[in-house]
Protein backbone atom coordinates (compact mmCIF):
# COMPACT_ATOMS: atom_id res chain seq x y z
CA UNK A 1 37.07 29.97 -10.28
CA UNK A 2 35.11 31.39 -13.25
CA UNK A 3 32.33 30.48 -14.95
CA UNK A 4 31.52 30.10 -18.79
CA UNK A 5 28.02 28.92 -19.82
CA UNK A 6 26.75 28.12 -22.74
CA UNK A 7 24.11 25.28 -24.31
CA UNK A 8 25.05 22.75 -26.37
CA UNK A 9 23.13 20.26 -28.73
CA UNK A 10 23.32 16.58 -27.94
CA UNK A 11 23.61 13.90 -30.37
CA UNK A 12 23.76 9.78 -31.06
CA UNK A 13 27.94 11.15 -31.52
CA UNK A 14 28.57 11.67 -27.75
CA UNK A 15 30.72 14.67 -28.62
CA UNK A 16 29.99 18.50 -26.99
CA UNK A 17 30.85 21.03 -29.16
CA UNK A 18 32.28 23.84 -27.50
CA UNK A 19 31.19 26.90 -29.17
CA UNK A 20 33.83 29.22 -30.84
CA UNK A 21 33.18 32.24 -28.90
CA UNK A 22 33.51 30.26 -25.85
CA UNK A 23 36.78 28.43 -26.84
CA UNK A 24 38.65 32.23 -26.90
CA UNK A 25 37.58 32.98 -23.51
CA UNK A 26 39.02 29.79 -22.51
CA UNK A 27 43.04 30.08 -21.45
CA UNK A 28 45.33 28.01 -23.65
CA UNK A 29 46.71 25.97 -21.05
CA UNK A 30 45.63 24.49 -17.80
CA UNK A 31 42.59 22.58 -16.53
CA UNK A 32 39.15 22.88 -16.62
CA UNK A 33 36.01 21.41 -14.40
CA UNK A 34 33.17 20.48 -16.48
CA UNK A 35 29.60 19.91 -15.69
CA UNK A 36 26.91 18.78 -17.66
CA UNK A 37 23.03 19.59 -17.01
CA UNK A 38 20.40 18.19 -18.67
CA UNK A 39 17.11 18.30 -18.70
CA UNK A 40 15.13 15.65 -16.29
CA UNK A 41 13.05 12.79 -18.20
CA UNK A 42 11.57 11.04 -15.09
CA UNK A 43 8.79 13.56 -14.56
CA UNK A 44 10.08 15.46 -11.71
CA UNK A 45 9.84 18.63 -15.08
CA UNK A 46 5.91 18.51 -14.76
CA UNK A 47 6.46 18.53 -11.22
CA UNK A 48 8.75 21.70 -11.30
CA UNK A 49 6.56 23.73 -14.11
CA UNK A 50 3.39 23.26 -11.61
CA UNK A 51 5.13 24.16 -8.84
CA UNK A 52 6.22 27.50 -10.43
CA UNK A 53 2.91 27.63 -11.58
CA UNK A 54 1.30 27.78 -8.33
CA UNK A 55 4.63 30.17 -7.23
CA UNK A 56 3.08 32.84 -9.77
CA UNK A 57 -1.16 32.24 -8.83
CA UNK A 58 -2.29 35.86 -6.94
CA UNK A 59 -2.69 35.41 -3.02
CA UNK A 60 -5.59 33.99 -1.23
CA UNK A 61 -7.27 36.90 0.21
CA UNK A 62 -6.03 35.82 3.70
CA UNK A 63 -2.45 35.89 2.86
CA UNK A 64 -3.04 39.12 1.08
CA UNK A 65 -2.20 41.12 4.41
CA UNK A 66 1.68 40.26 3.46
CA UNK A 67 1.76 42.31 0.27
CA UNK A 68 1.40 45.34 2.27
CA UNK A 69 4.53 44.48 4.49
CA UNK A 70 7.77 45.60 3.00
C-alpha cells in the first residue's frame, strides 16, 4: 500500500479538498482507503503536550547514571 499525506482545511462545507499536487500522484483508476485525523478537543491535547513536556525535562541526578550507557 502507499501512503500520501497531506493537511487539509476543514470547513461548515464538509468537503476535503485534495490538493493538486497530491491528485497527480494519485493513479487514475482504482480505489483508495482514506483516513481522517483530527486534532482531539476533549483535553486529552493538554494531556499529550505535558507529557512531552516532562519527556524533554533533563534527568534527575539518580537516573543520570543511564546517559553514560550506550
Amino acid at each position: 500500500m502507499h501512503a500520501i499525506e497531506f493537511t487539509a482545511e476543514l470547513s461548515d462545507s464538509r468537503t476535503l479538498l485534495v490538493p493538486q499536487e497530491v491528485a497527480d500522484q494519485l493513479p487514475k483508476t482504482g480505489r483508495a482507503r482514506i483516513i481522517v485525523l483530527t486534532e482531539e478537543l476533549n483535553g486529552d491535547t493538554d494531556w499529550r503536550m505535558g507529557a512531552y513536556q516532562q519527556f524533554l525535562r533533563d534527568d534527575s541526578p539518580e537516573d543520570a547514571i543511564y546517559d553514560s550507557c550506550q
